[in-house]
Protein backbone atom coordinates (compact mmCIF):
# COMPACT_ATOMS: atom_id res chain seq x y z
CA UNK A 1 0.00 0.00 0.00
CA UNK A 2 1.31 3.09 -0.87
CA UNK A 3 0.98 6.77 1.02
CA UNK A 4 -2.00 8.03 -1.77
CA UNK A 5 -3.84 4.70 -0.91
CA UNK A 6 -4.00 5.28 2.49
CA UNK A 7 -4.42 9.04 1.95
CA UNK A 8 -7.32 8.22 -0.15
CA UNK A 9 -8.79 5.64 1.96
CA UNK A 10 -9.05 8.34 5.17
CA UNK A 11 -10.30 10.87 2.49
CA UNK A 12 -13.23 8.27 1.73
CA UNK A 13 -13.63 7.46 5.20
CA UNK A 14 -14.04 11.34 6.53
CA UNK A 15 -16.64 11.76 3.45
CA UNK A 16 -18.47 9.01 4.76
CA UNK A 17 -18.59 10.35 8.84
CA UNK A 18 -19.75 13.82 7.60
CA UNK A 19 -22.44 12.47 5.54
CA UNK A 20 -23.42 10.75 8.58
CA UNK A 21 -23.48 13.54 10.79
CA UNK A 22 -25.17 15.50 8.02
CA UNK A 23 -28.13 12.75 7.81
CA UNK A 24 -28.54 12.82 11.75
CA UNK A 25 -28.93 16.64 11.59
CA UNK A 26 -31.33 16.55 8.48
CA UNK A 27 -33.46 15.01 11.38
CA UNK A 28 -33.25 17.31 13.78
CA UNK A 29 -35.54 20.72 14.52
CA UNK A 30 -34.44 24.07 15.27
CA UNK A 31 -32.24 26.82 13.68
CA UNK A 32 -28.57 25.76 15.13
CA UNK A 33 -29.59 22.50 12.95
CA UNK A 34 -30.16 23.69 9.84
CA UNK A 35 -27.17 25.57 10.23
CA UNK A 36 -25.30 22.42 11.55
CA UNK A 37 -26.64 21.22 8.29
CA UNK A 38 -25.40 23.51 5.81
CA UNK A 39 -21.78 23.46 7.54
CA UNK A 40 -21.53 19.90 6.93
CA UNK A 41 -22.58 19.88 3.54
CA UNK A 42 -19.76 22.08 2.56
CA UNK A 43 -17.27 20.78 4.82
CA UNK A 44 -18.82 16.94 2.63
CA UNK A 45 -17.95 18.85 -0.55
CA UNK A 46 -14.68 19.83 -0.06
CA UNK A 47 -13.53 16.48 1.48
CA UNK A 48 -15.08 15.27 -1.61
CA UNK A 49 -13.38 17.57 -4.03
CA UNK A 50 -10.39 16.33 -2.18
CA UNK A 51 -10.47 12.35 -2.22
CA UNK A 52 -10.92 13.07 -6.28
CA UNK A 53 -7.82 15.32 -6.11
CA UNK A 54 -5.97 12.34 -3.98
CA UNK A 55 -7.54 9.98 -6.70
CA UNK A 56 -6.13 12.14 -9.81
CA UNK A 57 -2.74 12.22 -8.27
CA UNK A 58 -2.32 8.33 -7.39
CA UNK A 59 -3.33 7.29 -10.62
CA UNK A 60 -1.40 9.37 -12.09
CA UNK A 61 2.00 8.33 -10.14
CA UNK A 62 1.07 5.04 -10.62
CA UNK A 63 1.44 5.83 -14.39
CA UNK A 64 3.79 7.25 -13.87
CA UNK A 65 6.61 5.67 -11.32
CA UNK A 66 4.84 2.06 -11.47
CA UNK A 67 2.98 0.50 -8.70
């Protein structure tokens, strides 16, 4: 296993834990959620937009410098 695997595996895994903490807080009432809500959709975005960057760049050093 190389470093982008494992960098790509936590990547996946901290997409994963926000969009559970996003779905328990689509459940709950009041104002702070909704907010809650909205700052965990972005923060799910960019941790998305960054396990694709960390995807990019392992394939491509695996074309690269070999496996």
């Amino acid at each position: 296993m190389t470093v982008f695997d494992i960098l790509i595996l936590i990547a996946i895994a901290a997409v994963a834990i926000t969009l559970a903490f996003g779905l328990r807080s689509l459940y709950q009432t009041g104002p702070e959620a909704r907010s809650r809500s909205n700052r965990l959709m972005r923060l799910r975005v960019a941790l998305q937009a960054l396990a694709i960057a960390l995807l990019v760049a392992g394939m491509w050093w695996k074309s690269t410098y070999g496996a």
